[in-house]
C-alpha atoms as a PDB file:
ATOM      1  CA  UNK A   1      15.063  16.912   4.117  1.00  0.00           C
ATOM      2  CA  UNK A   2      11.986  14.777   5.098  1.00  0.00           C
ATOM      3  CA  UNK A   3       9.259  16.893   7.516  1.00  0.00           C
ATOM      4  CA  UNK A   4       8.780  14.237  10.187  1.00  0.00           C
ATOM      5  CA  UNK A   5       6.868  16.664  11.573  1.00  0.00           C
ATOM      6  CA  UNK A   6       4.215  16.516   9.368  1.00  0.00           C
ATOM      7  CA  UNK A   7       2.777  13.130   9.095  1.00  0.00           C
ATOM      8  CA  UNK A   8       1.239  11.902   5.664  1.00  0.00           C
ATOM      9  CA  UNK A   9      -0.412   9.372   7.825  1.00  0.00           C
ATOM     10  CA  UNK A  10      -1.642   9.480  11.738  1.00  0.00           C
ATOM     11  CA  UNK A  11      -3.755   7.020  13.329  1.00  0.00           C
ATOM     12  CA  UNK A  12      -4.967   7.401  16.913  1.00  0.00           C
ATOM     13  CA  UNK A  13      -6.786   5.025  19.346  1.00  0.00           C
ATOM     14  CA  UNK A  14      -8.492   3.593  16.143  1.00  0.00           C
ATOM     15  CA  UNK A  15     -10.723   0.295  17.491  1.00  0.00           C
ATOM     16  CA  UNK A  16     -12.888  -1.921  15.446  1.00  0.00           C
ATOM     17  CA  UNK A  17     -14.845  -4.437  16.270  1.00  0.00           C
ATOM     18  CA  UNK A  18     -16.740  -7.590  14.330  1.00  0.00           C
ATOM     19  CA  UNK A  19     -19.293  -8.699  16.466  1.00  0.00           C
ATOM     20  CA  UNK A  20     -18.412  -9.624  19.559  1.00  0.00           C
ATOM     21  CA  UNK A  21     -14.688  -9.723  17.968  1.00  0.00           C
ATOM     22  CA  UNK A  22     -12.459  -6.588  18.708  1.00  0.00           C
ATOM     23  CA  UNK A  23      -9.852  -6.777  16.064  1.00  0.00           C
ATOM     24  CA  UNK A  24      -7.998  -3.623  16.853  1.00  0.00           C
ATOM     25  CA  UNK A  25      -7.557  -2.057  20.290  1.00  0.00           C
ATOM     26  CA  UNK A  26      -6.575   1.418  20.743  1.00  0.00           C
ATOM     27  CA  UNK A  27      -4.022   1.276  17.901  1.00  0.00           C
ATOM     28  CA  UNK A  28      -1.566   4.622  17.345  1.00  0.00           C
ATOM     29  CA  UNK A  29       0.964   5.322  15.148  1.00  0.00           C
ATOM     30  CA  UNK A  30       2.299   7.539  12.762  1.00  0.00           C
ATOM     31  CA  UNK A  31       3.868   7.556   9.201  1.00  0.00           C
ATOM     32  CA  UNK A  32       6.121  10.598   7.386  1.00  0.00           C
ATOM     33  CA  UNK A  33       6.943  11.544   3.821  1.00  0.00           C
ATOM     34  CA  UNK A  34       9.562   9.069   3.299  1.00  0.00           C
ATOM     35  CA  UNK A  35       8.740   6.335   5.583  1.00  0.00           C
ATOM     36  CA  UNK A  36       8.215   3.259   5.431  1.00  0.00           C
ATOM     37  CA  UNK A  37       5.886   1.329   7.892  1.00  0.00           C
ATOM     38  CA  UNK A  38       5.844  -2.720   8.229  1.00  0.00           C
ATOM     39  CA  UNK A  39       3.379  -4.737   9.231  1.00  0.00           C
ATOM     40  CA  UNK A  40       3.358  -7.763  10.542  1.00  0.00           C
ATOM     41  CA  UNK A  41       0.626 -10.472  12.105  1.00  0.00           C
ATOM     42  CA  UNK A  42      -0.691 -13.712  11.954  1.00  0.00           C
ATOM     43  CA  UNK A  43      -3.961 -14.279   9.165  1.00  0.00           C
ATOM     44  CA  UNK A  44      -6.798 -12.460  10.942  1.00  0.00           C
ATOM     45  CA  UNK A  45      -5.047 -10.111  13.554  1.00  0.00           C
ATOM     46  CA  UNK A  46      -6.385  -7.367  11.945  1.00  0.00           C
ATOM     47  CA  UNK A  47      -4.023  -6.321   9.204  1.00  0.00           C
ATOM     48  CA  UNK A  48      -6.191  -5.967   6.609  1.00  0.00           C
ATOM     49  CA  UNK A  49      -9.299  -4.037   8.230  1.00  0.00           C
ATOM     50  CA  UNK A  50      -6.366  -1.410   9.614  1.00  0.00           C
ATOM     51  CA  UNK A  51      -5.453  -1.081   6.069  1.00  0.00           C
ATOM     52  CA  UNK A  52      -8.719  -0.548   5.004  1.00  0.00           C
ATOM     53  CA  UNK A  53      -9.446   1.801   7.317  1.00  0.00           C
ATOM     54  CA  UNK A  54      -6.260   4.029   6.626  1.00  0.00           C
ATOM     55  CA  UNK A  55      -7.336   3.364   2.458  1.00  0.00           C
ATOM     56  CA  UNK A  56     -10.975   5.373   3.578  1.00  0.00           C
ATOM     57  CA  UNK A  57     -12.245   1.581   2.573  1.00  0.00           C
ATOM     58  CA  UNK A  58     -14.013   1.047   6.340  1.00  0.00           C
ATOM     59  CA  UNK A  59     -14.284   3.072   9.504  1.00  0.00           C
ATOM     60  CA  UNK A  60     -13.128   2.535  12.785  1.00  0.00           C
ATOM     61  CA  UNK A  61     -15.568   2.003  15.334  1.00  0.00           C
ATOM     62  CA  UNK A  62     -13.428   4.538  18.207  1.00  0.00           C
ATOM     63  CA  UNK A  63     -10.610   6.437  17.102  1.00  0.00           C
ATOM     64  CA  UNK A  64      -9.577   8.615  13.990  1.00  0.00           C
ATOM     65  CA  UNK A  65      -7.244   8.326  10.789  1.00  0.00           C
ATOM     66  CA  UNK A  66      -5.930  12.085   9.502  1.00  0.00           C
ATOM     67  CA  UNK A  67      -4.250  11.609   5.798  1.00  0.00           C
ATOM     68  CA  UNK A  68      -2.073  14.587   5.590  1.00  0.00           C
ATOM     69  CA  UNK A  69      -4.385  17.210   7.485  1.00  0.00           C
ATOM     70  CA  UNK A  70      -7.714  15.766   6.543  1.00  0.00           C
ATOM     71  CA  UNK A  71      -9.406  13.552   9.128  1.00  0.00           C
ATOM     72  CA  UNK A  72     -11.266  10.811   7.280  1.00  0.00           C
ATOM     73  CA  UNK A  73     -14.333  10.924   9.777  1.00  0.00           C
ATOM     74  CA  UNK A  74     -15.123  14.044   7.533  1.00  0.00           C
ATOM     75  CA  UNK A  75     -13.521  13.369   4.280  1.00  0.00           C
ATOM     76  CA  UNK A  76     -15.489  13.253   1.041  1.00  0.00           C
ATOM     77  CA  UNK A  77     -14.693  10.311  -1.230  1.00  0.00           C
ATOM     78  CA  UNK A  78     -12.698  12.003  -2.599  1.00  0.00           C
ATOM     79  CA  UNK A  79      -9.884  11.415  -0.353  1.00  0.00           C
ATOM     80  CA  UNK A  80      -9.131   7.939  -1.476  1.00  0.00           C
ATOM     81  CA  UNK A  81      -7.758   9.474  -4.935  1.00  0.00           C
ATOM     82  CA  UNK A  82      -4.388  10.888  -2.089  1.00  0.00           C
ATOM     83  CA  UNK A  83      -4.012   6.959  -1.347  1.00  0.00           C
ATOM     84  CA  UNK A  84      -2.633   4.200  -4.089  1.00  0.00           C
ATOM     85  CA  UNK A  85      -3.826   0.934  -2.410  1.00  0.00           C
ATOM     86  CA  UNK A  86      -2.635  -2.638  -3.585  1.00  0.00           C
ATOM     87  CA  UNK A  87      -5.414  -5.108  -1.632  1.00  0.00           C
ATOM     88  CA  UNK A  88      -5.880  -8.879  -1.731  1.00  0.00           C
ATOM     89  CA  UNK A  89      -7.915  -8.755  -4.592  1.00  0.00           C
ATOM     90  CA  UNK A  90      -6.353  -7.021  -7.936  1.00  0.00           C
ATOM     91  CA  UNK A  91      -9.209  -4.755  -9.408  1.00  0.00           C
ATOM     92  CA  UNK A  92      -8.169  -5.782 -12.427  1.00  0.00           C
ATOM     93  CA  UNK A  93     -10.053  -7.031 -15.517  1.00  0.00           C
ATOM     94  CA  UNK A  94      -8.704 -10.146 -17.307  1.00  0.00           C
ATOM     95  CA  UNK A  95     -10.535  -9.412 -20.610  1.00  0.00           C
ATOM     96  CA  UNK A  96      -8.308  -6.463 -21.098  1.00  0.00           C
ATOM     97  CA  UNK A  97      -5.092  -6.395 -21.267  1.00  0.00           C
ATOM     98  CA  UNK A  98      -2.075  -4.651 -19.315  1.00  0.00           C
ATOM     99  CA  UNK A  99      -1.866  -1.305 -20.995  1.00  0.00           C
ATOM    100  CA  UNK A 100      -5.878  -1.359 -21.666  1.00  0.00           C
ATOM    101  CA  UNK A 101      -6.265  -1.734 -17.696  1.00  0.00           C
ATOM    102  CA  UNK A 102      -4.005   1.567 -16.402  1.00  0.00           C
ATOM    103  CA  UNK A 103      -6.140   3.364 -19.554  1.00  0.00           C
ATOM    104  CA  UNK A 104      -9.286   2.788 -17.771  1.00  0.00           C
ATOM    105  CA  UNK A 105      -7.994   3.904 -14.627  1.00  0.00           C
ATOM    106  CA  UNK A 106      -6.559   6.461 -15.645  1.00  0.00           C
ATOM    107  CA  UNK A 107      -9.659   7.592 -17.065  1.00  0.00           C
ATOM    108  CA  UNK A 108     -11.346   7.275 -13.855  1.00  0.00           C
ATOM    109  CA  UNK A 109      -8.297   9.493 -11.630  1.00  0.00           C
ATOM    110  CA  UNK A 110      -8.995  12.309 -14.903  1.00  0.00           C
ATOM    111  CA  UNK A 111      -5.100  12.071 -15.506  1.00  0.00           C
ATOM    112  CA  UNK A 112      -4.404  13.813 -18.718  1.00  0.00           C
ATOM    113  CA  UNK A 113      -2.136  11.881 -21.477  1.00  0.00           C
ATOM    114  CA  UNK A 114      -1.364   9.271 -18.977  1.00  0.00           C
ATOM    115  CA  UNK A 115       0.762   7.097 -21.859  1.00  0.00           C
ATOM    116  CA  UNK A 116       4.072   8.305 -20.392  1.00  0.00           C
ATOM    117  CA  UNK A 117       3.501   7.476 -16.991  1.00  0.00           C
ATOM    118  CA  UNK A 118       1.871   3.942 -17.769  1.00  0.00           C
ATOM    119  CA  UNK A 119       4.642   2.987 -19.972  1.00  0.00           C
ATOM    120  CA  UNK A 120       7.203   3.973 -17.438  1.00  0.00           C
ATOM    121  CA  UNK A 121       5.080   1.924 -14.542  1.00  0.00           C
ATOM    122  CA  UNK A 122       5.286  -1.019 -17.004  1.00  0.00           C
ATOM    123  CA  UNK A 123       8.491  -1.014 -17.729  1.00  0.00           C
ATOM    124  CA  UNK A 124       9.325  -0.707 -14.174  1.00  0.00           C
ATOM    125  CA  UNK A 125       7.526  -3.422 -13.222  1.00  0.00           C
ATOM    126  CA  UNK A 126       8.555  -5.448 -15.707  1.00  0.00           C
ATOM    127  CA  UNK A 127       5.976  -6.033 -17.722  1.00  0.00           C
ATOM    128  CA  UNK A 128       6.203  -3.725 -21.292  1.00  0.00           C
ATOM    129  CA  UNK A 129       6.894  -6.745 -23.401  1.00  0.00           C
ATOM    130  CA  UNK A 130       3.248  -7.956 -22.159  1.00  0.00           C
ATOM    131  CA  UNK A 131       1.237  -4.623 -22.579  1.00  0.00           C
ATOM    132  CA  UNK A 132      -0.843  -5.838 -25.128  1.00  0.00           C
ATOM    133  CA  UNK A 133      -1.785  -9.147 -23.455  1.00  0.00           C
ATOM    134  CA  UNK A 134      -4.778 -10.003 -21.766  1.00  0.00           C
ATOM    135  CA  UNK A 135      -4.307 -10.218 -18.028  1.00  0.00           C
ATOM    136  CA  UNK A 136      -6.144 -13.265 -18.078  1.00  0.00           C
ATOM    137  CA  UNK A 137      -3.283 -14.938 -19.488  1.00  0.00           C
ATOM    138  CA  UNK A 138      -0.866 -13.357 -16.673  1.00  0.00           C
ATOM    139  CA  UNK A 139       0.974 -15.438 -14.237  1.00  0.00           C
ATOM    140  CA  UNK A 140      -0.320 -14.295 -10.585  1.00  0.00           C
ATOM    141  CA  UNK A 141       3.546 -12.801 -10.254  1.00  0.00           C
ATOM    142  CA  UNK A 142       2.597 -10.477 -13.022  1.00  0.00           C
ATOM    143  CA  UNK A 143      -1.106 -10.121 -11.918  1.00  0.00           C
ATOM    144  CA  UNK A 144       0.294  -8.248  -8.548  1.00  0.00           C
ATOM    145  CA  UNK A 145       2.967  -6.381 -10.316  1.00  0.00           C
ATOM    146  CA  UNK A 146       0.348  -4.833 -12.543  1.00  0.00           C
ATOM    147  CA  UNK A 147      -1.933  -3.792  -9.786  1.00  0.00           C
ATOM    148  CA  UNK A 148       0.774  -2.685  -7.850  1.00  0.00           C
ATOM    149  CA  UNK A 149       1.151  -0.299 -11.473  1.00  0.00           C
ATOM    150  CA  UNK A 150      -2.556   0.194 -11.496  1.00  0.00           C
ATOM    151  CA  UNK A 151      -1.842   1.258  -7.105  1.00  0.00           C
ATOM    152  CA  UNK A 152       1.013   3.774  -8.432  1.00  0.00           C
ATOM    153  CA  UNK A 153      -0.848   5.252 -11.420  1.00  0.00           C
ATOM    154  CA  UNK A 154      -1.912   8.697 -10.010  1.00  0.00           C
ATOM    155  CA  UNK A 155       1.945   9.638  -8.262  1.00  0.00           C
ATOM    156  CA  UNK A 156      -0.070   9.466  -4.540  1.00  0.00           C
ATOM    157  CA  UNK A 157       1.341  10.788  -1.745  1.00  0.00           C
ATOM    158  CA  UNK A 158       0.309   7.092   0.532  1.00  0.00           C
ATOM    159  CA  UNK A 159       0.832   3.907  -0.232  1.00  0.00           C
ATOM    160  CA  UNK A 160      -0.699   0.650   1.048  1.00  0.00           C
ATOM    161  CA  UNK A 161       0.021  -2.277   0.465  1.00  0.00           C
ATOM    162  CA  UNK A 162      -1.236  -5.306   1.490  1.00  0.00           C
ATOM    163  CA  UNK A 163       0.912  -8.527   1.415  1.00  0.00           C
ATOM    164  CA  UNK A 164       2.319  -7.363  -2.176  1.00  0.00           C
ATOM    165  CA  UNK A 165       4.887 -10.138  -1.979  1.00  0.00           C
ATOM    166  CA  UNK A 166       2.232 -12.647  -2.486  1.00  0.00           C
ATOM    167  CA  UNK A 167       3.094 -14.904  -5.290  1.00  0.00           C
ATOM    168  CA  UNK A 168       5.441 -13.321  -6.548  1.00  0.00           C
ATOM    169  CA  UNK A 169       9.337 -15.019  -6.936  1.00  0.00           C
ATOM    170  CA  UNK A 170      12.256 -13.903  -6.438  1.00  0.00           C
ATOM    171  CA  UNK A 171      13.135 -11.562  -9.371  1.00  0.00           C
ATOM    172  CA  UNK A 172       9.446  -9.948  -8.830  1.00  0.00           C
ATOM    173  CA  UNK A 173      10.259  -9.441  -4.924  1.00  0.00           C
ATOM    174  CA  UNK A 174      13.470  -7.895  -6.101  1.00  0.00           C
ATOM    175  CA  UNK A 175      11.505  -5.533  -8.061  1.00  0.00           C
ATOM    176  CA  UNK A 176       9.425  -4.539  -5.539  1.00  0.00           C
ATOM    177  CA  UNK A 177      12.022  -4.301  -3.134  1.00  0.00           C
ATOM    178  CA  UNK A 178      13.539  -1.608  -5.218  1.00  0.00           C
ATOM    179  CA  UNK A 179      10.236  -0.210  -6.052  1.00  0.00           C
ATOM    180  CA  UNK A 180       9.406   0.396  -2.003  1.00  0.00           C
ATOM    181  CA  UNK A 181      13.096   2.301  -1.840  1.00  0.00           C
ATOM    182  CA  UNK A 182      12.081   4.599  -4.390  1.00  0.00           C
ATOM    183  CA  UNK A 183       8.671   5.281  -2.988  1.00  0.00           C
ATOM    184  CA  UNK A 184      10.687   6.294   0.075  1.00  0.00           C
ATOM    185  CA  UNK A 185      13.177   8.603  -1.800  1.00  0.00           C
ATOM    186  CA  UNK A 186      10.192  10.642  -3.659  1.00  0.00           C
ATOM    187  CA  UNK A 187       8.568  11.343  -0.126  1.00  0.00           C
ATOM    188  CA  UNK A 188       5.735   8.882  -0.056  1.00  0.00           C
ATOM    189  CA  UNK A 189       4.232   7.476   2.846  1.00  0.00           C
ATOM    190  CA  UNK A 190       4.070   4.032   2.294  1.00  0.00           C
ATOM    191  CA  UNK A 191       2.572   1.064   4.854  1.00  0.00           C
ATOM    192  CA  UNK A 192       2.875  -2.728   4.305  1.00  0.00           C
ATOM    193  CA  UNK A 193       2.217  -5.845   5.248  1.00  0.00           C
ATOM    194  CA  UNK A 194       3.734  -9.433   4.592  1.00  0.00           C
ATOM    195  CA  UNK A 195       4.484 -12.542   6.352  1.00  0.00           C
ATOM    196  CA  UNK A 196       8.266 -12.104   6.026  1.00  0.00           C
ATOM    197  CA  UNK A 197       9.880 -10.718   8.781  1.00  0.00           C
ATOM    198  CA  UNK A 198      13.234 -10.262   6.595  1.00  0.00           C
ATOM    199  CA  UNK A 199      11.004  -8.562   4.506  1.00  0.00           C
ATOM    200  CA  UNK A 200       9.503  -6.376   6.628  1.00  0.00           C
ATOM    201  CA  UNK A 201      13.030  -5.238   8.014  1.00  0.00           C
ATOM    202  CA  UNK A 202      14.562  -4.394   4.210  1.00  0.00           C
ATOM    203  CA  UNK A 203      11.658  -3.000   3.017  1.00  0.00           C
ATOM    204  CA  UNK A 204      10.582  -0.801   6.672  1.00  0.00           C
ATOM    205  CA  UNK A 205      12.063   2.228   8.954  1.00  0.00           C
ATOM    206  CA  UNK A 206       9.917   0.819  11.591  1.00  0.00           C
ATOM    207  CA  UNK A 207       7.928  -2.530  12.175  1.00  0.00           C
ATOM    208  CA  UNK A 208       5.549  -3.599  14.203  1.00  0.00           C
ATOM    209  CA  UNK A 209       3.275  -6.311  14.403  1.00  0.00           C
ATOM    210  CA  UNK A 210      -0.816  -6.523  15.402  1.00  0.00           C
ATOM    211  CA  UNK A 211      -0.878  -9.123  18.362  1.00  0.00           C
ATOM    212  CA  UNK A 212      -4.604  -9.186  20.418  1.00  0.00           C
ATOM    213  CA  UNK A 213      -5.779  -6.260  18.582  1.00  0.00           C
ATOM    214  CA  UNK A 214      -2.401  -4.132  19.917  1.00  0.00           C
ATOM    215  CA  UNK A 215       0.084  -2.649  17.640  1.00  0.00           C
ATOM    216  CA  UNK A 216       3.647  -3.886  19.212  1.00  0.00           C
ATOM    217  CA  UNK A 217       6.637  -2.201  17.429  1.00  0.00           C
ATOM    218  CA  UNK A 218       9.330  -4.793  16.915  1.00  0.00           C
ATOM    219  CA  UNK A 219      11.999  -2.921  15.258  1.00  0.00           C
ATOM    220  CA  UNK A 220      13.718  -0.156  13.904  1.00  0.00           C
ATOM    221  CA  UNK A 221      16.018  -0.901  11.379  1.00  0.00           C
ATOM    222  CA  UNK A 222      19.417   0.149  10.740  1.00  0.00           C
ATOM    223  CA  UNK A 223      19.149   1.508   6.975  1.00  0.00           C
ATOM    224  CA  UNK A 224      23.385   1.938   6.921  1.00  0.00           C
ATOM    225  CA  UNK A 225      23.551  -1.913   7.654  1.00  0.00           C
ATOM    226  CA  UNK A 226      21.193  -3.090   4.898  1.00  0.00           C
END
């Protein structure tokens, strides 16, 4: 049984401002092991900079972000190893190719004989009969499924992902569909955001959407009717 307790993820009265521009006003929430949170707002309502901030990317202006029972207004860089982010841009390099990119980075989270777990991410995601392709030659579809991969490497406890339906079709959102469920059934804490609100209420336990800087929950979904 989930600790709902406990959150894996707690925001409170986070603000940040760009200029004169305050992006995010006095946002709150909360996210458990095994929940889902979705996100949803128009382009430039602040999505992305609350994601950040959660990811220990940025900092919030007022307000503080506690992963587990670490506050990040304290936390060494270290922290960002407990978070598997998926972001706008992939972090991947096309000169190597699939299997060659979750080797480097598993070199860089020190994960010892990591071939198990990137062959199971692959094949997972679809893309084992392209391992030993360059990404360069990737469709974007299979770009964001591999850094989704290259997100999941190191088993963390929180997930974020931003927009990973982007180019994607339909057999890829499937995927990821599935892929979200299971991140809920192993106990992660997992936020994301997308344009679809369908989306958001398949894939979430609760969604809400930035308006003016102000986190509005929208819904709660029934998970027995889905």
């Amino acid at each position: 049984m989930t600790d709902r307790a406990t959150p894996l993820i707690r925001c409170e009265h986070v603000e940040k401002r760009f200029g004169h521009k305050r992006v995010l006003r006095d946002v709150s929430f909360t996210v458990a092991a095994g929940e889902v949170l979705s996100l949803l707002g128009a382009n430039g309502s602040g999505k992305t900079t609350l994601l950040r901030i959660i990811s220990a990317l940025d900092r919030p202006d007022r307000g503080e972000v506690w992963l587990g029972p670490v506050p990040l207004s304290s936390a060494a860089a270290e922290i960002r190893r407990y978070v598997g982010v998926v972001a706008h841009a992939p972090m991947l390099y096309d000169r190597l190719t699939g299997s060659e990119n979750l080797s480097f980075y598993a070199r860089l989270y020190d994960l010892e004989k990591p071939q198990k777990r990137i062959e199971q991410l692959l094949r997972t995601l679809d893309l084992w009969r392209w391992r030993d392709d360059a990404v360069r030659t990737f469709s974007r579809g299979m770009t964001q499924r591999l850094a989704i991969a290259r997100a999941l490497l190191h088993d963390p406890p929180v997930v974020v992902l931003d927009e990973p339906d982007t180019g994607l079709d339909r057999e890829s959102i499937d995927l990821l569909t599935e892929l979200v469920a299971h991140l809920r059934s192993r106990s992660r804490a997992v936020v994301t955001t997308t344009h679809s609100i369908e989306r958001a209420q398949v894939w979430g336990d609760r969604v809400f959407e930035l308006r003016g800087g102000h986190l509005h929950q929208i819904g709660c979904p029934d998970r027995n009717t889905l």
